[in-house]
N, C-alpha and C. Protein backbone atom coordinates (compact mmCIF):
# COMPACT_ATOMS: atom_id res chain seq x y z
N UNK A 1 -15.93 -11.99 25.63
CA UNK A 1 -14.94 -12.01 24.56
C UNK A 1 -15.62 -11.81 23.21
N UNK A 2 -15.15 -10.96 22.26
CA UNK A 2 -15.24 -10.45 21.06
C UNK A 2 -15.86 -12.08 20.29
N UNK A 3 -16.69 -12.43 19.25
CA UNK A 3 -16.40 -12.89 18.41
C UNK A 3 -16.05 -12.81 17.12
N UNK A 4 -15.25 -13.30 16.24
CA UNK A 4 -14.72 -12.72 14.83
C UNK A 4 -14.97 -13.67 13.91
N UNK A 5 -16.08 -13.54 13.03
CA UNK A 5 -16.59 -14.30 11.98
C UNK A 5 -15.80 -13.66 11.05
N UNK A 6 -14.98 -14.50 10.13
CA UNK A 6 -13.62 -14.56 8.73
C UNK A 6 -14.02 -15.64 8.12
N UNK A 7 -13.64 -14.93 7.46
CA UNK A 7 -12.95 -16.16 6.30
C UNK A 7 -11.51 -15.33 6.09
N UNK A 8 -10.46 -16.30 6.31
CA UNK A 8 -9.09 -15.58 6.72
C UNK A 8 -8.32 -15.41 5.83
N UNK A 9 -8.29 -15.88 5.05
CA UNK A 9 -7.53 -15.20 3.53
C UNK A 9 -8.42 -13.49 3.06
N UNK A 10 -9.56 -13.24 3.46
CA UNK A 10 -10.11 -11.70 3.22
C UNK A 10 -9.03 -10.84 3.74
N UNK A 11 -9.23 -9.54 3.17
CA UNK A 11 -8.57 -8.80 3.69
C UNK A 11 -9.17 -7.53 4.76
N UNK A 12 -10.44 -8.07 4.28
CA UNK A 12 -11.53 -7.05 5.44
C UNK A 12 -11.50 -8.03 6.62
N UNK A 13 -10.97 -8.75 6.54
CA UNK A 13 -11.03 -10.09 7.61
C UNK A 13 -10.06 -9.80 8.60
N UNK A 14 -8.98 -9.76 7.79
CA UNK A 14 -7.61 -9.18 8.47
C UNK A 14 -8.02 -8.25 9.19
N UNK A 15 -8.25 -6.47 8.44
CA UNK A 15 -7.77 -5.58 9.07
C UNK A 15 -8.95 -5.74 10.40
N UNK A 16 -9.74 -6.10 10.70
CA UNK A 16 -10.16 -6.61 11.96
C UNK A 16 -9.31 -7.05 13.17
N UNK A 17 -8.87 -8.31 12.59
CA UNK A 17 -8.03 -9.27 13.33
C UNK A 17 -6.82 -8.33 13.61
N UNK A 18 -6.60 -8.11 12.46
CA UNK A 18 -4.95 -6.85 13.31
C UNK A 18 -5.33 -5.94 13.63
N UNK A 19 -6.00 -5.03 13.81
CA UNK A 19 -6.50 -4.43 14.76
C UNK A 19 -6.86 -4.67 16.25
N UNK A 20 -7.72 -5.88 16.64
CA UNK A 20 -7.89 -6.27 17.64
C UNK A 20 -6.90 -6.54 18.74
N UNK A 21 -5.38 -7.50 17.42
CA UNK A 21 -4.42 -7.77 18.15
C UNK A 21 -3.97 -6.90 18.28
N UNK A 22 -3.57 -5.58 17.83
CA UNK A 22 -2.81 -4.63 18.26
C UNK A 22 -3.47 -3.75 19.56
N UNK A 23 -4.89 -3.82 19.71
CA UNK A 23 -5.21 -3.14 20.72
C UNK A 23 -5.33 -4.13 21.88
N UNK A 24 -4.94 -5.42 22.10
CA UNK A 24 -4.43 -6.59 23.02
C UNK A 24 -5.95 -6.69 23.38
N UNK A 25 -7.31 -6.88 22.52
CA UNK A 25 -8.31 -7.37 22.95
C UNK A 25 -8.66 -8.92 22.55
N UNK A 26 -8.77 -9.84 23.77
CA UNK A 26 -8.72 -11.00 23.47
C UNK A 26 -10.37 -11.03 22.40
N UNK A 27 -10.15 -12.20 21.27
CA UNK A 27 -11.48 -12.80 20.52
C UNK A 27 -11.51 -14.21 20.09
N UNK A 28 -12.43 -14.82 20.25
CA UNK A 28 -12.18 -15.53 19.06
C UNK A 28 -12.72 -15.59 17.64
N UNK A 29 -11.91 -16.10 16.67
CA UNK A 29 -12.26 -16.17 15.58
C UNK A 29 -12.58 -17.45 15.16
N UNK A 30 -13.81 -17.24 14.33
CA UNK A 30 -14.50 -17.95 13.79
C UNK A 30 -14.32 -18.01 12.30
N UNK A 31 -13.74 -19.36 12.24
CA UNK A 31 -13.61 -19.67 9.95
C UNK A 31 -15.35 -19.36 9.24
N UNK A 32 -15.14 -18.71 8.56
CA UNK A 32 -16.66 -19.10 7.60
C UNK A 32 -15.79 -19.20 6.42
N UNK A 33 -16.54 -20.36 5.51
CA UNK A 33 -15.83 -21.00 4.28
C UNK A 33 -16.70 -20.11 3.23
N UNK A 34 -16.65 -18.98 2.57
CA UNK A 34 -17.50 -18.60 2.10
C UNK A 34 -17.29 -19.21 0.50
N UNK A 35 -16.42 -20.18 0.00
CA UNK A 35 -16.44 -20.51 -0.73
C UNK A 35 -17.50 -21.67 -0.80
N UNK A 36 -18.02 -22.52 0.14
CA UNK A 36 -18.72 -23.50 0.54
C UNK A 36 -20.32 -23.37 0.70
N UNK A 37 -20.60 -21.79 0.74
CA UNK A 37 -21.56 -21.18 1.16
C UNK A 37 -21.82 -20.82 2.36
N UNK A 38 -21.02 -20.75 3.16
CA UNK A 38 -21.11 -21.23 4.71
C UNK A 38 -21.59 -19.34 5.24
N UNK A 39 -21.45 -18.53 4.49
CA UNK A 39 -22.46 -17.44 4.63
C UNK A 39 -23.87 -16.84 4.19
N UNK A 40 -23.95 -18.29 3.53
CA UNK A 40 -25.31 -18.08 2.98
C UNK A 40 -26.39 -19.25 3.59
N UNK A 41 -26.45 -18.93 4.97
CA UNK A 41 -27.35 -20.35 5.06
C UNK A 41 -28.01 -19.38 6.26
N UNK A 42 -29.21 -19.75 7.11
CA UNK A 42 -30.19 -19.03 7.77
C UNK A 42 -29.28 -18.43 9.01
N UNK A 43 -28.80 -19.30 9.61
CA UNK A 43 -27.92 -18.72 11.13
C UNK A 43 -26.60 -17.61 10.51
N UNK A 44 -26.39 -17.69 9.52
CA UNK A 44 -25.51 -16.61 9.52
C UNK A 44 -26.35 -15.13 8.56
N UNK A 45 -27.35 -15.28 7.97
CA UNK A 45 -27.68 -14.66 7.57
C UNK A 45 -28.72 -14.14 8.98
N UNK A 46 -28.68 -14.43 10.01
CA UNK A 46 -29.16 -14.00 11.37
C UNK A 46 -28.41 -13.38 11.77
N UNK A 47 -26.99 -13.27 11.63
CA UNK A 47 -26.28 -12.35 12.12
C UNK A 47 -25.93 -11.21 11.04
N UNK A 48 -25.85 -11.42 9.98
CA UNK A 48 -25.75 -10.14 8.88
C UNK A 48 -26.74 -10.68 7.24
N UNK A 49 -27.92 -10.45 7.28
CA UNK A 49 -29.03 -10.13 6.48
C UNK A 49 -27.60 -9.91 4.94
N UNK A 50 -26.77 -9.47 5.22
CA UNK A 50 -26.61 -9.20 3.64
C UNK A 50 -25.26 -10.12 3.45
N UNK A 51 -25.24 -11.65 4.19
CA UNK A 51 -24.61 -12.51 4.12
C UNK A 51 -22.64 -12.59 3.49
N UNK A 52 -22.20 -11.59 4.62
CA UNK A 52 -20.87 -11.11 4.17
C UNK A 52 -20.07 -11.09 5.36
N UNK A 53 -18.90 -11.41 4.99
CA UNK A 53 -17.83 -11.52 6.19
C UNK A 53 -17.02 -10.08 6.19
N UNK A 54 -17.03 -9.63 7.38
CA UNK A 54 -16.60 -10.09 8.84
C UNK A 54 -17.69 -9.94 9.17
N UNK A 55 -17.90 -10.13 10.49
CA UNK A 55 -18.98 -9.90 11.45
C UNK A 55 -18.39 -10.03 13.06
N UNK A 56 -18.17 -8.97 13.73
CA UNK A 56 -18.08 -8.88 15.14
C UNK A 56 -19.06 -8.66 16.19
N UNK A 57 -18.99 -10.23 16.66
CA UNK A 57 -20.17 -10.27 17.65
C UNK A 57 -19.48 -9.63 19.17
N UNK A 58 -20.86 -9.18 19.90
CA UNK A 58 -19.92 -8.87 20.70
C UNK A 58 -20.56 -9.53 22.16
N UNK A 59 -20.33 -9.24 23.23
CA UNK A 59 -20.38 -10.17 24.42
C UNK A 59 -22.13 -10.54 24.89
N UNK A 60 -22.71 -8.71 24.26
CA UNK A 60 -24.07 -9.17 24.80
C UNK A 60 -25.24 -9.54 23.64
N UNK A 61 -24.07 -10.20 22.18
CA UNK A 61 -24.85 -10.32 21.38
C UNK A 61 -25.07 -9.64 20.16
N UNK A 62 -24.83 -8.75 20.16
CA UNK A 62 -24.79 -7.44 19.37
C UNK A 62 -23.69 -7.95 18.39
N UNK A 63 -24.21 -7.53 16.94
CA UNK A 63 -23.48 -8.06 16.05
C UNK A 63 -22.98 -7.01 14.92
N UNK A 64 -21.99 -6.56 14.57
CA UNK A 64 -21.50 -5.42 13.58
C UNK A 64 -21.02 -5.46 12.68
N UNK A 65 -21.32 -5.17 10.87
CA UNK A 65 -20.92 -6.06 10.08
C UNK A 65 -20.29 -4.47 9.36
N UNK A 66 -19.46 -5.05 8.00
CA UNK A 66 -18.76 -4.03 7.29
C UNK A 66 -17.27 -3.91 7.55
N UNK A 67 -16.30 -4.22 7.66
CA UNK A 67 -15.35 -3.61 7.84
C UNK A 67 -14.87 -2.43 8.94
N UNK A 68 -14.73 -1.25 7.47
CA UNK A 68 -14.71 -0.32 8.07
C UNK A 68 -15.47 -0.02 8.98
N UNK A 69 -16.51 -0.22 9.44
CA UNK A 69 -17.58 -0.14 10.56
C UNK A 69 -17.07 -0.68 12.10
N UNK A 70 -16.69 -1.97 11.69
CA UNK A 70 -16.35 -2.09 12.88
C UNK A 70 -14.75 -1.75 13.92
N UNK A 71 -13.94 -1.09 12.03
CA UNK A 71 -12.60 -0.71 12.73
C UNK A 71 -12.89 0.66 13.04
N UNK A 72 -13.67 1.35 12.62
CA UNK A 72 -14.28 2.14 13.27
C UNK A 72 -14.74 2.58 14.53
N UNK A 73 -15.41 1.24 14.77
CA UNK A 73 -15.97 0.86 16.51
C UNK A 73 -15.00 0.71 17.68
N UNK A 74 -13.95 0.01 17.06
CA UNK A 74 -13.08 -1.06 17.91
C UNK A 74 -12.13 0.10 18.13
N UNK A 75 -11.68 1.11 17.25
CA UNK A 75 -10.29 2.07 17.40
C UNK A 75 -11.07 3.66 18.28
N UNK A 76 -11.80 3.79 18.23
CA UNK A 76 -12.32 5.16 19.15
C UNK A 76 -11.64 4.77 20.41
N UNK A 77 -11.20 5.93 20.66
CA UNK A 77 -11.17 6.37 22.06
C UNK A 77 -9.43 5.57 22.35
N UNK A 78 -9.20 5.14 21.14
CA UNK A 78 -7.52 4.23 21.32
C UNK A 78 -7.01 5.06 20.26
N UNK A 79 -5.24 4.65 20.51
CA UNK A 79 -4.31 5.43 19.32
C UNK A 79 -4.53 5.16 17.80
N UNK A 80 -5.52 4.51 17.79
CA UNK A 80 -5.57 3.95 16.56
C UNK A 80 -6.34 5.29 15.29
N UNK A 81 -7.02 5.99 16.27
CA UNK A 81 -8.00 7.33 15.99
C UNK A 81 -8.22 7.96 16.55
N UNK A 82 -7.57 9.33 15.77
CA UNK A 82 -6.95 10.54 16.49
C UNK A 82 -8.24 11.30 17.24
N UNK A 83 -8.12 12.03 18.15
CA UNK A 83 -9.52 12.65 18.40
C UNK A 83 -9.34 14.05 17.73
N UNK A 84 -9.13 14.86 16.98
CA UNK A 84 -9.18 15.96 16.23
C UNK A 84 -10.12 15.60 15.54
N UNK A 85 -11.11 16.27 15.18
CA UNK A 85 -12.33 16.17 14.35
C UNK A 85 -12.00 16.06 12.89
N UNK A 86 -10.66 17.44 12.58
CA UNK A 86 -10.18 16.94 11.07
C UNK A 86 -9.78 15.73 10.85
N UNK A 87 -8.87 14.98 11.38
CA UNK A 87 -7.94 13.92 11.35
C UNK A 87 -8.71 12.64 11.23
N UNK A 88 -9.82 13.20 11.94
CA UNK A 88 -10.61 12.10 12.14
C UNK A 88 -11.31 11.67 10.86
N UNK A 89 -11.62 13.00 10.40
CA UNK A 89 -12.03 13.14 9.37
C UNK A 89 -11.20 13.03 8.00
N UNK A 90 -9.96 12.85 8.02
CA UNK A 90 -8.86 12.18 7.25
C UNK A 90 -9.38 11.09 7.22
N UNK A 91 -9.10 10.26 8.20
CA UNK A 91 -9.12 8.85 8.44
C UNK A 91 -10.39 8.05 7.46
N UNK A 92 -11.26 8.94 8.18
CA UNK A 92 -12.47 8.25 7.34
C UNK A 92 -12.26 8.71 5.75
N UNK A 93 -12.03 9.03 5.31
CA UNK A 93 -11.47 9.45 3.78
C UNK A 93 -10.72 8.66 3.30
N UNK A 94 -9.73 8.30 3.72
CA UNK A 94 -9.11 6.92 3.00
C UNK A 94 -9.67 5.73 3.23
N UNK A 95 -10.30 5.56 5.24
CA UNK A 95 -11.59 4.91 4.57
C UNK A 95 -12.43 4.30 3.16
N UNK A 96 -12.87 5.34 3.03
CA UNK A 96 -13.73 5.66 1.54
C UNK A 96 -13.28 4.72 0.73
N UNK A 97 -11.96 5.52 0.35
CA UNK A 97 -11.09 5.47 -0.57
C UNK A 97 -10.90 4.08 -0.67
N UNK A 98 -10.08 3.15 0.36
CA UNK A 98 -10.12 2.05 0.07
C UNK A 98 -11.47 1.04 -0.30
N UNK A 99 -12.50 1.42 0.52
CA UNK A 99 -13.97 0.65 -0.15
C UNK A 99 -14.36 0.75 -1.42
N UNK A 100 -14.04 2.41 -2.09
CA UNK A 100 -14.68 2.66 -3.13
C UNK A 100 -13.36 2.52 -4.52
N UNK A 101 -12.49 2.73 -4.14
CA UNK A 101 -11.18 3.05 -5.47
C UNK A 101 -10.23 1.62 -5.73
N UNK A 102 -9.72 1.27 -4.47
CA UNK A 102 -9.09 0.39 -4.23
C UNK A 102 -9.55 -1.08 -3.44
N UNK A 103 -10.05 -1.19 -2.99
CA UNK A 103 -10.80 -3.13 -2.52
C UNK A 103 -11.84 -3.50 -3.76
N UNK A 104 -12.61 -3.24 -4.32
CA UNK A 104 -13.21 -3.65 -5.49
C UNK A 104 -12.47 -3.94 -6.83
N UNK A 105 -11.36 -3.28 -6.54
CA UNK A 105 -10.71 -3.67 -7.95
C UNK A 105 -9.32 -4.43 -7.53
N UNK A 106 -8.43 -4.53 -6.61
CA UNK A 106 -7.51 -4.95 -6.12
C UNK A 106 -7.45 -6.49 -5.47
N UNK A 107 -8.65 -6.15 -4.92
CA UNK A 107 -9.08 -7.02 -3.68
C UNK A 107 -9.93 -8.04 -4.40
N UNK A 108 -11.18 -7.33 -5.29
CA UNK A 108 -11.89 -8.36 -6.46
C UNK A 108 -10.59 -9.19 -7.35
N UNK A 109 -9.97 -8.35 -8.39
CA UNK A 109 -9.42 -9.53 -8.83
C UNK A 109 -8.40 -10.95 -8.95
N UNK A 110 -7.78 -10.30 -7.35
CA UNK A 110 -7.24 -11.43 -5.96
C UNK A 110 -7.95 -12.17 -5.81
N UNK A 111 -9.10 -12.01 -5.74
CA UNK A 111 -10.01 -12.88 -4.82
C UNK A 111 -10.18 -14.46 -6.23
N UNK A 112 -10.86 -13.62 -7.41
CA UNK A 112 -11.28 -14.55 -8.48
C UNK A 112 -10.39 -15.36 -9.15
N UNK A 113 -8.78 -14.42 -9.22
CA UNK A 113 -7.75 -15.30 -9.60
C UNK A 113 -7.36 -16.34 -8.53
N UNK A 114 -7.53 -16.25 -6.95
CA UNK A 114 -6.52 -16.75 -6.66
C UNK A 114 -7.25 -18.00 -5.99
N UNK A 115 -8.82 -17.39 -4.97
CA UNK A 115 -9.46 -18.16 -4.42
C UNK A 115 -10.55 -19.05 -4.95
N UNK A 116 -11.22 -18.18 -6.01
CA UNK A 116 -12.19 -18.88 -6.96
C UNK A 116 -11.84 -19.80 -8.12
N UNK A 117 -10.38 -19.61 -8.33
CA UNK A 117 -9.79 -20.10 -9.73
C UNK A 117 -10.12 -20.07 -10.98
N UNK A 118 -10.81 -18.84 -11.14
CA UNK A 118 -10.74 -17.98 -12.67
C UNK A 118 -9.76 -18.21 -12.90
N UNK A 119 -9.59 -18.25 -14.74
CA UNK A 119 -8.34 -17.78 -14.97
C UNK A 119 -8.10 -16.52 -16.00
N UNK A 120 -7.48 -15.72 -15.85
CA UNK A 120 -7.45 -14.19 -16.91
C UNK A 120 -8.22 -14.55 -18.31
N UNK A 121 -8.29 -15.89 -19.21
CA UNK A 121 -9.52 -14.97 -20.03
C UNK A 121 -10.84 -15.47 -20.06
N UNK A 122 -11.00 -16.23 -18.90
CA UNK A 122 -12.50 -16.31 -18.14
C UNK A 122 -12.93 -14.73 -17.73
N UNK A 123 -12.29 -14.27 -16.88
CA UNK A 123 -12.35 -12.83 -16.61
C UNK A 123 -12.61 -12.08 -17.28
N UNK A 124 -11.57 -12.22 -19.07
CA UNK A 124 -11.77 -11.26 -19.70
C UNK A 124 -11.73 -9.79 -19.62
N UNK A 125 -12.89 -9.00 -19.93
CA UNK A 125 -12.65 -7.87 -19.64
C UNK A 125 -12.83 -7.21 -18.58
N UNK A 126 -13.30 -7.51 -17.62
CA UNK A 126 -13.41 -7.47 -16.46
C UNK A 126 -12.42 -7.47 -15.75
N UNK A 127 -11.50 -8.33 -16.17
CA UNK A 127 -10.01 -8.71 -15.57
C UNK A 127 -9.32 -6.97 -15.79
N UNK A 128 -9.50 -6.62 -17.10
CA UNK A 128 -9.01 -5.36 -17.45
C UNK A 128 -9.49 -4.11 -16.82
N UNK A 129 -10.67 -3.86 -16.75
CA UNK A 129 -11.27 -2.74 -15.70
C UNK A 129 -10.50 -3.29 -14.09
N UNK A 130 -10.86 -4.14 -13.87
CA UNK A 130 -9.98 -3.90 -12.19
C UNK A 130 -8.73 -3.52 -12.30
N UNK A 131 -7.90 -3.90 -13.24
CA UNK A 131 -6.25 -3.73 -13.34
C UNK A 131 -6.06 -2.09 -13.39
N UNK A 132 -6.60 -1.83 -14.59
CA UNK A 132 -6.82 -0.26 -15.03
C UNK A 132 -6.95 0.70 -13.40
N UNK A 133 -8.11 -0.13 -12.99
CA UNK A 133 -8.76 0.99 -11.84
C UNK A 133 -8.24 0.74 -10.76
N UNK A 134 -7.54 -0.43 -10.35
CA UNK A 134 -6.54 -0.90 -9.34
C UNK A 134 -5.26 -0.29 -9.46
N UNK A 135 -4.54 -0.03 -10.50
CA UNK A 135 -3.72 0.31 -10.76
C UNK A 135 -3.14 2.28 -10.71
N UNK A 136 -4.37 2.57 -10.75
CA UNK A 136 -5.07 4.12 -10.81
C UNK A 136 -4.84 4.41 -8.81
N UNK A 137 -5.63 3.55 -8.09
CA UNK A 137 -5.39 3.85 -7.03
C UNK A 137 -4.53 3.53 -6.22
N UNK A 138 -3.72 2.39 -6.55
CA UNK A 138 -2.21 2.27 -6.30
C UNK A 138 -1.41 3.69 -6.40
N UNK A 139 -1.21 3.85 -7.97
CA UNK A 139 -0.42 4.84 -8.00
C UNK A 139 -0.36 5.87 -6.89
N UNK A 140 -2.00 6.60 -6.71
CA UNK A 140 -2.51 7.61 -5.76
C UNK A 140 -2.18 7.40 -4.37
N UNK A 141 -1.65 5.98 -4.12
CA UNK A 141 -1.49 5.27 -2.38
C UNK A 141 -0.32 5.89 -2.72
N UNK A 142 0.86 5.34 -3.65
CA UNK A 142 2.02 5.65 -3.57
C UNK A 142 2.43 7.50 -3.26
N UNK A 143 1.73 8.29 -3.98
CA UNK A 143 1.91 9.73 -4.36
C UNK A 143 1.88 10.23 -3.10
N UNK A 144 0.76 9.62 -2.16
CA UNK A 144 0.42 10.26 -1.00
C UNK A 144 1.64 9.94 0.17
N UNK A 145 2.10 8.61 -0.26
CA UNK A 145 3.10 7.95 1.11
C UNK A 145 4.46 8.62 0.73
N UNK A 146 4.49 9.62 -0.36
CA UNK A 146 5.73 10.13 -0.66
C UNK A 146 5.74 11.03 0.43
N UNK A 147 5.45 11.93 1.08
CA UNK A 147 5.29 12.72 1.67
C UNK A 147 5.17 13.16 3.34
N UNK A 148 4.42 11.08 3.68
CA UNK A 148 4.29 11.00 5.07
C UNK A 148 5.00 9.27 5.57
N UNK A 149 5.27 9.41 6.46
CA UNK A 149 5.59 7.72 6.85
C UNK A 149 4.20 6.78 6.44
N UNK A 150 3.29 7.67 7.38
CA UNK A 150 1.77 6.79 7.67
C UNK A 150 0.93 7.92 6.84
N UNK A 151 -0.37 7.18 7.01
CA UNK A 151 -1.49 7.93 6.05
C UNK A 151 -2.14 9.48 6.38
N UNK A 152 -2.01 9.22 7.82
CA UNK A 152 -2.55 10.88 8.46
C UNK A 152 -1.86 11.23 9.43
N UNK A 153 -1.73 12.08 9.53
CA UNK A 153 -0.36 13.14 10.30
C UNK A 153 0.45 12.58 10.95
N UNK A 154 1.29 11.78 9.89
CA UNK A 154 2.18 10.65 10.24
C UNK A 154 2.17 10.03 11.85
N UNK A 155 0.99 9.29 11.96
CA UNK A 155 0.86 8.59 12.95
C UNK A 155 0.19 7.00 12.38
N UNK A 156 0.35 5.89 12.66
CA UNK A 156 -0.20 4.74 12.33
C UNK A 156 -1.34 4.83 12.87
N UNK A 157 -2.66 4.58 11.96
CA UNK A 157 -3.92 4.24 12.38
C UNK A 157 -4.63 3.75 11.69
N UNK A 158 -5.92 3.28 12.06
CA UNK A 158 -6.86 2.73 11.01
C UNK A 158 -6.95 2.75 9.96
N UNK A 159 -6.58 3.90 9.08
CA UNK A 159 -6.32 4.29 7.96
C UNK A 159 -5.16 3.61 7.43
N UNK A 160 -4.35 3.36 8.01
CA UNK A 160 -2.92 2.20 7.33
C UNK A 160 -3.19 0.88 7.43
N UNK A 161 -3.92 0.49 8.57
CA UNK A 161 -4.81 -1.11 8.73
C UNK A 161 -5.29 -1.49 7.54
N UNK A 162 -6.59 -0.11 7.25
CA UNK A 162 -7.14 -0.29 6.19
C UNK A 162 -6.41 -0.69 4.88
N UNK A 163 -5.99 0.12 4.82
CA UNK A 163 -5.17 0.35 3.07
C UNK A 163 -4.24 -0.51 3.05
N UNK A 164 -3.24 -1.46 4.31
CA UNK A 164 -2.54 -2.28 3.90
C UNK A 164 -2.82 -3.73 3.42
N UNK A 165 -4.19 -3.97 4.18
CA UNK A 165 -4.34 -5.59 4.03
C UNK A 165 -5.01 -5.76 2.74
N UNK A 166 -5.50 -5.12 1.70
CA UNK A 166 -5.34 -5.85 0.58
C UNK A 166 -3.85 -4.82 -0.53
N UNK A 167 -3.54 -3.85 -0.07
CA UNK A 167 -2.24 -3.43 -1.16
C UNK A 167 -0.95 -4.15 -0.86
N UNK A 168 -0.79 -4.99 0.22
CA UNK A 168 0.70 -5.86 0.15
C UNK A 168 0.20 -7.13 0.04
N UNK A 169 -0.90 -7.58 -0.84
CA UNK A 169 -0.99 -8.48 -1.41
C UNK A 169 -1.70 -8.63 -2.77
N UNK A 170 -1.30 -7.18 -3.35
CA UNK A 170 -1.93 -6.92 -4.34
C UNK A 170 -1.42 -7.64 -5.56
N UNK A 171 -0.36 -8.51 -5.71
CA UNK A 171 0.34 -8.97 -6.64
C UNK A 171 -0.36 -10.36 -6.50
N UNK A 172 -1.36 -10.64 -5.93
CA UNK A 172 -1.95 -12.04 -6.08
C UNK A 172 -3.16 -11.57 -7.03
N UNK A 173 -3.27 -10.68 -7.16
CA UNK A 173 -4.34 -9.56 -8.34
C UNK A 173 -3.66 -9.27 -9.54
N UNK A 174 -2.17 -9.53 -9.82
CA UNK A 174 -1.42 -9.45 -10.93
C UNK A 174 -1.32 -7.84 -11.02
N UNK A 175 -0.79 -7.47 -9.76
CA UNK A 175 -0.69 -5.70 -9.63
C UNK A 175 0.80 -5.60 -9.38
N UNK A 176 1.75 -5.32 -9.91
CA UNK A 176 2.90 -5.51 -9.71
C UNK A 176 3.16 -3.89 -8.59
N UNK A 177 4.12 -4.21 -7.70
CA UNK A 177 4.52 -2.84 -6.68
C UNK A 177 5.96 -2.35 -6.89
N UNK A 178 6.42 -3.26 -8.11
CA UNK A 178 7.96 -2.92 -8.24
C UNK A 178 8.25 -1.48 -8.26
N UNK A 179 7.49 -0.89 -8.77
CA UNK A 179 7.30 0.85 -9.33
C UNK A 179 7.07 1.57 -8.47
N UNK A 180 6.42 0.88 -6.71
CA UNK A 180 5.88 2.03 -6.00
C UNK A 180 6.80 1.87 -4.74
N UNK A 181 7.88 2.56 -4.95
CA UNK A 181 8.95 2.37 -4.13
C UNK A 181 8.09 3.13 -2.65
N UNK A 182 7.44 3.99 -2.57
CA UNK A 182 6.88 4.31 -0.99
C UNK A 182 5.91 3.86 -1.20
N UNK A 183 5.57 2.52 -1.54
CA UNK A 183 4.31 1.82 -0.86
C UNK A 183 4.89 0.73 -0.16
N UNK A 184 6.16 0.31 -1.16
CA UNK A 184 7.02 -0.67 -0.09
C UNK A 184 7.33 -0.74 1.23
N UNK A 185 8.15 0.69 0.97
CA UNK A 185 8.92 1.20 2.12
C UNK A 185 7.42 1.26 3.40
N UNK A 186 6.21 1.96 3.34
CA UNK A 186 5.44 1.92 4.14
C UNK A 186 4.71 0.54 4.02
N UNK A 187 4.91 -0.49 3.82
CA UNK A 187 4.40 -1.78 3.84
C UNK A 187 5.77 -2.53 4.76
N UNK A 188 6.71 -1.90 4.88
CA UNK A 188 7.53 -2.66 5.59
C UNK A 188 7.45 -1.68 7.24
N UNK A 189 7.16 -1.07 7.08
CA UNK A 189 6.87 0.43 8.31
C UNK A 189 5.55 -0.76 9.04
N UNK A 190 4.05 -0.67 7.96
CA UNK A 190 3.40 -1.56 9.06
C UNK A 190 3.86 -2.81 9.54
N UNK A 191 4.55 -3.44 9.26
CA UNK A 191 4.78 -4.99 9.25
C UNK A 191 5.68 -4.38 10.76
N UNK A 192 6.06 -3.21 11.11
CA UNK A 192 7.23 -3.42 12.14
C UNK A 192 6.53 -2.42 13.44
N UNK A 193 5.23 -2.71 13.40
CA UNK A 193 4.49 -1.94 14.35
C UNK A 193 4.39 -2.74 15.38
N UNK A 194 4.42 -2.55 16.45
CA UNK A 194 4.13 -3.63 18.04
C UNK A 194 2.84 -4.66 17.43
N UNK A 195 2.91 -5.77 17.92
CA UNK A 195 2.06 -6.91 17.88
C UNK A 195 1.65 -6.92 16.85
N UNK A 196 2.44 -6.92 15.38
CA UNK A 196 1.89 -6.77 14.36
C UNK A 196 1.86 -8.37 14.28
N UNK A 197 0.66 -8.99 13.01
CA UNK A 197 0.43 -10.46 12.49
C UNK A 197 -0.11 -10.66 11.53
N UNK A 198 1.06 -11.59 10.99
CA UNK A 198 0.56 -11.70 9.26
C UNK A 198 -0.53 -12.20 8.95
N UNK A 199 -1.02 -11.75 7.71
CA UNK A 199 -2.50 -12.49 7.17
C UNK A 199 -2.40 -13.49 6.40
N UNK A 200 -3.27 -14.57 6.78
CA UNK A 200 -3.34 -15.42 5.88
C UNK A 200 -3.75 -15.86 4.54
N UNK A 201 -2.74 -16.21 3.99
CA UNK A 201 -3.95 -16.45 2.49
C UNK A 201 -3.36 -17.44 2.12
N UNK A 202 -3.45 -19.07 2.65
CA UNK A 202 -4.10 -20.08 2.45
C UNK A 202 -4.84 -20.29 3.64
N UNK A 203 -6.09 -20.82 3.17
CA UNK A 203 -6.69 -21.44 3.69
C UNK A 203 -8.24 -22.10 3.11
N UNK A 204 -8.24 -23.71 3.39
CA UNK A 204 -7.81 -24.47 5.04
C UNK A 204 -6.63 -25.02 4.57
């Protein structure tokens, strides 16, 4: 059985966990309190050197850290990722996209407002660059979902995993979605996929 090192309010945490459940592979998950330090101490820095959650261990030990890496791993060869080389190659593009445009600025200033208990002018300007640049790739989520149900050739896959678990909780980042009428509409599309499960964000 899979193991799943979280901290469960993440949203790289999630798209793991819903993933897994949707492909009906039993795991268990494991809490790390990373507010506590509980990823910074020798045994977990044995399993990922650059002391960051998730981490999927797997039966013979083998341990895979990053996110996208391991939804990567876990969706080959399932509906989750298409086998067309382009598509595939879609996929990993919003990929990107969410690591580089959208989770650093969306996902960062969720995290400091909500879990760390900053408050906006502790943040300061900082608070303002994520909004700006969060707000930039929102728009671009929305522009694109005008056009398709899902992210790549209107089929649900990794690529919607990805991009949903921190944009339908982007308003804990003070990102309002009132404006992005097809990010809604496709935020209510994933929520109604087989064995779909909500993410948490309290916790403990």
């Amino acid at each position: 059985m899979y193991k799943l090192y979280e901290y469960p309010p993440s949203g790289n945490s999630y798209k793991v966990k819903l993933l897994l459940t949707q492909l009906g592979r039993p795991f268990e998950a494991i809490p790390v309190d990373i507010l506590k330090g509980e990823s910074r101490t020798p045994e977990f820095y044995a399993k990922n050197p650059n002391g960051r959650i998730p981490i999927l261990e797997l039966d013979d030990g083998r341990t895979l850290s990053e996110s996208t890496a391991i939804l990567w791993f876990l969706a080959d060869g399932s509906q989750f990722l298409p086998d067309d080389a382009w598509l595939r190659a879609k996929v990993l593009q919003w990929l990107a996209f969410e690591q580089y445009s959208l989770e650093p600025n969306v996902a960062t200033a969720r995290f400091w407002l909500k879990y760390a208990g900053k408050s906006q002018e502790e943040l300061g300007e900082r608070l303002k660059i994520w909004r700006e640049a969060g707000a930039a790739a929102l728009a671009l989520l929305d522009e694109a979902l005008g056009t398709t149900r899902f992210l790549v050739n209107d089929q649900y896959s990794i690529a919607d995993i990805c991009l949903f678990a921190y944009t339908h909780v982007a308003e804990d980042g003070g990102f309002s979605l009132l404006h992005h009428a097809n990010i809604l509409s496709w935020i209510e599309r994933v929520r109604s996929q087989s064995d779909f499960v909500p993410m948490v964000t309290r916790w403990p």
